[in-house]
N, C-alpha and C. Protein backbone atom coordinates (compact mmCIF):
# COMPACT_ATOMS: atom_id res chain seq x y z
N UNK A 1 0.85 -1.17 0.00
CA UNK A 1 0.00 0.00 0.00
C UNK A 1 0.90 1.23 0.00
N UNK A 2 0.74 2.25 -0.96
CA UNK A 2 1.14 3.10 -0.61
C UNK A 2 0.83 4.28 0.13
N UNK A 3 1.75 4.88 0.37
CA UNK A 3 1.13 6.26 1.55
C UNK A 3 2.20 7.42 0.88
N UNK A 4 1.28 8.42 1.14
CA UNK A 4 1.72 9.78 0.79
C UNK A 4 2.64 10.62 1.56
N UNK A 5 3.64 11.29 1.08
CA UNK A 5 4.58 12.13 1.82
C UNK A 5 3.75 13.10 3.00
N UNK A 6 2.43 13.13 2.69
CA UNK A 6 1.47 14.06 3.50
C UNK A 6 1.19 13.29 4.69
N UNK A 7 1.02 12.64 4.09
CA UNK A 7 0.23 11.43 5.51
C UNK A 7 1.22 10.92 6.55
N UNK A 8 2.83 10.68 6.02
CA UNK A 8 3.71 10.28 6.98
C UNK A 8 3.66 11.45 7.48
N UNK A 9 3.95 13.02 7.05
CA UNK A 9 4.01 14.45 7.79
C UNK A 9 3.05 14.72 8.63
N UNK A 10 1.75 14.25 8.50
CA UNK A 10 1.01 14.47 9.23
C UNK A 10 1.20 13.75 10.62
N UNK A 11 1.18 12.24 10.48
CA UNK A 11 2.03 11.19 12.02
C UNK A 11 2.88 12.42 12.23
N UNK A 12 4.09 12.53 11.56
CA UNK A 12 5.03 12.85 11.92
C UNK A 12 4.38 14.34 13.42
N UNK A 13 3.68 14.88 12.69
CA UNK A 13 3.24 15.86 13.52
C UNK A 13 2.27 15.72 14.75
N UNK A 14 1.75 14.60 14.43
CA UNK A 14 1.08 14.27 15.49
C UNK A 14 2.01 13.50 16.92
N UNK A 15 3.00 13.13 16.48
CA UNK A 15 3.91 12.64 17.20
C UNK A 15 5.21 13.43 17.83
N UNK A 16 4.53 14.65 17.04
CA UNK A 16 5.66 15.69 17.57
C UNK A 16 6.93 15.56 17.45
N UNK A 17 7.57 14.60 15.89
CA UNK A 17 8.66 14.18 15.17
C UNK A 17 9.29 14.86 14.68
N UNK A 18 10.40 15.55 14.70
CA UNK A 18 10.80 16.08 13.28
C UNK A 18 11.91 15.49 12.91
N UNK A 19 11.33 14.79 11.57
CA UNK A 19 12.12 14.31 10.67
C UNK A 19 13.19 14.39 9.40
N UNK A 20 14.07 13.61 9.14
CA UNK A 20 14.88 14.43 7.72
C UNK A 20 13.62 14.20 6.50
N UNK A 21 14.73 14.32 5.98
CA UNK A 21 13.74 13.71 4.04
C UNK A 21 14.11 12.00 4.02
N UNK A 22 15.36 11.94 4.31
CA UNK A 22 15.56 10.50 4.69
C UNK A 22 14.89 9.52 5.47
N UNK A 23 14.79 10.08 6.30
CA UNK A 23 13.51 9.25 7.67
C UNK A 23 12.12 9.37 6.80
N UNK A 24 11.61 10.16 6.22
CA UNK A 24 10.46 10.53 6.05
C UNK A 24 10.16 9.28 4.66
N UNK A 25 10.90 8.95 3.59
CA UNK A 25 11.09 8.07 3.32
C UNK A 25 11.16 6.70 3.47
N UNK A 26 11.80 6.43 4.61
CA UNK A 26 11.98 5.12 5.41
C UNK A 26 10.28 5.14 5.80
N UNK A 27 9.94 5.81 6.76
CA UNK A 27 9.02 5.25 7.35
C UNK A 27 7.63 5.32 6.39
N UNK A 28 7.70 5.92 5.02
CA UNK A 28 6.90 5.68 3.87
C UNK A 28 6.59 4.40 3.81
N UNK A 29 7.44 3.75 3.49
CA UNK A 29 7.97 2.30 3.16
C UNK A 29 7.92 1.50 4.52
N UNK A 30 7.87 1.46 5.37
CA UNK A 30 7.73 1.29 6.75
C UNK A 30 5.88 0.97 6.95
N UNK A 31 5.53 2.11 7.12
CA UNK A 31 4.30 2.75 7.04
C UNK A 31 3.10 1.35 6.43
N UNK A 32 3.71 1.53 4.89
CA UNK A 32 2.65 1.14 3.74
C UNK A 32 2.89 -0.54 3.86
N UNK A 33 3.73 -1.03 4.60
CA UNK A 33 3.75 -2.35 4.93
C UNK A 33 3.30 -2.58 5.91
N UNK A 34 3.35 -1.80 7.08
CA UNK A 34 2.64 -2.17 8.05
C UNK A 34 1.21 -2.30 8.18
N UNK A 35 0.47 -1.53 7.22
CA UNK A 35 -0.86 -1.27 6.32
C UNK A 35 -0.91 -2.81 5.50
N UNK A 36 -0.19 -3.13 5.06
CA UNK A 36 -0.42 -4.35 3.97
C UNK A 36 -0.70 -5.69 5.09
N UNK A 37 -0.12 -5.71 5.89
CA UNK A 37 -0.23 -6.58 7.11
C UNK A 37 -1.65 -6.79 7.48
N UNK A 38 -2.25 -5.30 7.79
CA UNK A 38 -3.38 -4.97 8.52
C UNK A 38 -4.45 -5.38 7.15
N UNK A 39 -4.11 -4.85 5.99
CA UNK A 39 -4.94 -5.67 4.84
C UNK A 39 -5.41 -7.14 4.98
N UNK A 40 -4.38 -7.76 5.24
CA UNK A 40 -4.48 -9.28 5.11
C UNK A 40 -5.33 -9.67 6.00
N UNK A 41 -5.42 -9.18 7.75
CA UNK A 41 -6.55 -9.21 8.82
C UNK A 41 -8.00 -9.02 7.98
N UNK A 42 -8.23 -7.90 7.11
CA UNK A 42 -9.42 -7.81 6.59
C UNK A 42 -9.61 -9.07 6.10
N UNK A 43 -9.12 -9.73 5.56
CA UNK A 43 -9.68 -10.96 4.67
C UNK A 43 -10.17 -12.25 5.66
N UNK A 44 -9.78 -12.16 7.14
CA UNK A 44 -10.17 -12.96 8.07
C UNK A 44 -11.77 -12.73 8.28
N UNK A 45 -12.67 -14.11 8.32
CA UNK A 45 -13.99 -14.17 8.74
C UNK A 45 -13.64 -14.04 10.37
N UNK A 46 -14.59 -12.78 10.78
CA UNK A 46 -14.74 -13.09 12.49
C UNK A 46 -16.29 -12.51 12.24
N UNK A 47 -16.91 -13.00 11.28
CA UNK A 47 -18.48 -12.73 12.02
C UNK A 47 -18.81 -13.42 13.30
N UNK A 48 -18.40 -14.81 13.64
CA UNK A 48 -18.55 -15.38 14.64
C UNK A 48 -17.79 -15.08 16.38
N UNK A 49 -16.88 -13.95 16.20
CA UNK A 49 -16.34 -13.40 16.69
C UNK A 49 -17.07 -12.09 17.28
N UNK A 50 -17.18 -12.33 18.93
CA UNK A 50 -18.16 -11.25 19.63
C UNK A 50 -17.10 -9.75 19.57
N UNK A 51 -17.13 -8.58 19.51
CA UNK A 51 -16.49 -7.83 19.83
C UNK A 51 -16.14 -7.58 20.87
N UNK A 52 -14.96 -6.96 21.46
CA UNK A 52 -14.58 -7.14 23.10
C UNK A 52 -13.69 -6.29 22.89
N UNK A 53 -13.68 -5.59 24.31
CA UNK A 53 -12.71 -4.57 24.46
C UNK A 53 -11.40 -5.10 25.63
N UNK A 54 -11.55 -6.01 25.70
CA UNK A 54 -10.42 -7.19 26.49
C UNK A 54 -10.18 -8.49 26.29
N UNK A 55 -9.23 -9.25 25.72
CA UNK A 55 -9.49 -10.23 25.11
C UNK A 55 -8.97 -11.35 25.98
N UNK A 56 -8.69 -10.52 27.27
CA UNK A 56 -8.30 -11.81 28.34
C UNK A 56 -8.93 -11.64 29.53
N UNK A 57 -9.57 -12.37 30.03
CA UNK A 57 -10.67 -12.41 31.50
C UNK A 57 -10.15 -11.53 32.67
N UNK A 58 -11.02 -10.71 32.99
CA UNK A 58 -10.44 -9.93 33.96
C UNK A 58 -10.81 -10.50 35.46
N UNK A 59 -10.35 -10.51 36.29
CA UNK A 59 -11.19 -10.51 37.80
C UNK A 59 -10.49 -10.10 38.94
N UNK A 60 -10.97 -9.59 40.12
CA UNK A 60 -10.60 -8.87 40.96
C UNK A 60 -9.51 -9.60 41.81
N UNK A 61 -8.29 -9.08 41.82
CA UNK A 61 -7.42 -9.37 42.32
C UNK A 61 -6.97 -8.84 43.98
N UNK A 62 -8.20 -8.12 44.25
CA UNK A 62 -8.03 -7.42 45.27
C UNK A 62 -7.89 -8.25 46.76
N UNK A 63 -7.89 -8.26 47.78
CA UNK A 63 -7.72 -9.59 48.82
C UNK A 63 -9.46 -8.65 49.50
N UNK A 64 -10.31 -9.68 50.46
CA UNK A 64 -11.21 -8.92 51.27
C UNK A 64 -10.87 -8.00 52.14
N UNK A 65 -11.64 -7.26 52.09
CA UNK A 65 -11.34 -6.06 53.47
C UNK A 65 -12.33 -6.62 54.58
N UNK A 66 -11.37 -7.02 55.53
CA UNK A 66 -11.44 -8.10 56.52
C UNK A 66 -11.31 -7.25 57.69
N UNK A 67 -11.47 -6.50 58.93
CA UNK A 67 -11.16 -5.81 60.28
C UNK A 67 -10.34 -6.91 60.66
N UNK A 68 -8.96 -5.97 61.37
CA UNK A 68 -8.29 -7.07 62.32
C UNK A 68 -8.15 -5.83 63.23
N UNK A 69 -7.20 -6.57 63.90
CA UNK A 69 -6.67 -5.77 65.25
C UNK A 69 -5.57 -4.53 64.57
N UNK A 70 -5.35 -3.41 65.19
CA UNK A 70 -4.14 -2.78 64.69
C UNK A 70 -2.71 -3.88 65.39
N UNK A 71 -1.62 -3.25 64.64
CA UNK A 71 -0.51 -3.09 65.19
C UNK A 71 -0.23 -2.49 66.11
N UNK A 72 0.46 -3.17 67.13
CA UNK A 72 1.06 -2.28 68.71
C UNK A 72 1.59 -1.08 67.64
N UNK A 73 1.47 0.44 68.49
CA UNK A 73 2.50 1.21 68.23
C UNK A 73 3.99 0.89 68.35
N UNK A 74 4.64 0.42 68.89
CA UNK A 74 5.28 0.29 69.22
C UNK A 74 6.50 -0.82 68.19
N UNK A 75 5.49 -1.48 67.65
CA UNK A 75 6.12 -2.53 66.58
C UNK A 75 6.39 -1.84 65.54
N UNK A 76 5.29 -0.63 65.45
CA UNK A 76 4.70 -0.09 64.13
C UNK A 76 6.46 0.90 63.90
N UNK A 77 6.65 1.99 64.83
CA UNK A 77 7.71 2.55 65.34
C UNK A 77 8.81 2.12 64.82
N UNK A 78 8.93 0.79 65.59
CA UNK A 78 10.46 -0.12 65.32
C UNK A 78 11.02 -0.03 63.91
N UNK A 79 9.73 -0.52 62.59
CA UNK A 79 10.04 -0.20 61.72
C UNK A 79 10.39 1.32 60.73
N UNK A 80 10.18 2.24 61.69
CA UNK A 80 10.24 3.43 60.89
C UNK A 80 11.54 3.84 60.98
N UNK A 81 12.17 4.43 59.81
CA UNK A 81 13.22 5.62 59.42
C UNK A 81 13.81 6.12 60.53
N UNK A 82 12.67 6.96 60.97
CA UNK A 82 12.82 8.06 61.90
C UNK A 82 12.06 8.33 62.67
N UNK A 83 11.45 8.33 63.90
CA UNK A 83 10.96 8.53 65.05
C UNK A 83 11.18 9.84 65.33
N UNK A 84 10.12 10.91 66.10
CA UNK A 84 9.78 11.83 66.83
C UNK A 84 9.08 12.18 67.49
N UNK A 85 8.53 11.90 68.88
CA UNK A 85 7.63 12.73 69.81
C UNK A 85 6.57 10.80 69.49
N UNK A 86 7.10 10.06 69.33
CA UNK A 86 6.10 9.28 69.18
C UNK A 86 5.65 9.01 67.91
N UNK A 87 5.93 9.73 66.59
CA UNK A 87 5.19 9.36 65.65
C UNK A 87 6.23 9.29 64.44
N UNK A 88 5.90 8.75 63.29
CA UNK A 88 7.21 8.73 62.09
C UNK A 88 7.69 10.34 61.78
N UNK A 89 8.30 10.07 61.47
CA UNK A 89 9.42 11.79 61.23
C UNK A 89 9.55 11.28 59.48
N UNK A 90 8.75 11.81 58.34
CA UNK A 90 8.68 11.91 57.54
C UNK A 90 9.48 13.72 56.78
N UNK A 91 10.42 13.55 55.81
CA UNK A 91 10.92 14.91 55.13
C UNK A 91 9.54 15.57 54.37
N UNK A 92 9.98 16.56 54.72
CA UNK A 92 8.81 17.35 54.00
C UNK A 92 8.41 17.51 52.77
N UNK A 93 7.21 17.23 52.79
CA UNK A 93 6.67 17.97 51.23
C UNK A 93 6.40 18.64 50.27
N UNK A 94 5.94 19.83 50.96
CA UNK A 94 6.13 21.23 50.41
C UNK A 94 7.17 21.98 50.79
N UNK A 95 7.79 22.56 49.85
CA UNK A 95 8.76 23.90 50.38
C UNK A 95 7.75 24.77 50.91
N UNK A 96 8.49 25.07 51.85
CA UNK A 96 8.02 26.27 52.80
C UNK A 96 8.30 27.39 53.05
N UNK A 97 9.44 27.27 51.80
CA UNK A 97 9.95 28.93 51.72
C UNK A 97 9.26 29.54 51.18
């Protein structure tokens, strides 16, 4: 298939490319095969084929939200960085200048 010097310029711009004359070429030829590929799909029967916007089963991977007990403070602590006044000592977020 061929494709037009317009039509790669146009990708090109949509992709925010800038290309030589050389590249622009290549991916002509690039382009119009990757199109010939997508031709050959047309010739496949999928009337029997449901349309789907996921073609692999999804399901919730999430675990239950179950109540337990907290963590002692105290365990919780052990693992932190940095400790202050009792609670984690996290660096700041916003400048405050």
């Amino acid at each position: 298939m061929s494709i037009e010097r317009q039509q790669v310029d146009h990708v090109a711009a949509l992709a925010r490319l800038d290309l030589t004359d050389a590249e622009r070429e290549r991916l002509r030829g690039e382009l119009g095969r990757i199109l010939e590929a997508f031709q050959v799909l047309d010739t496949l029967d999928t009337s029997g084929i449901p349309p789907t916007a996921q073609v692999i089963p999804l399901g919730n991977v999430e675990r239950g939200d179950t109540v337990a007990d907290p963590l002692p403070r105290g365990q919780v602590l052990r693992n932190a960085p940095r400790v202050e006044d009792g609670q984690i000592r996290v660096p700041p977020v916003l400048d405050e200048s």
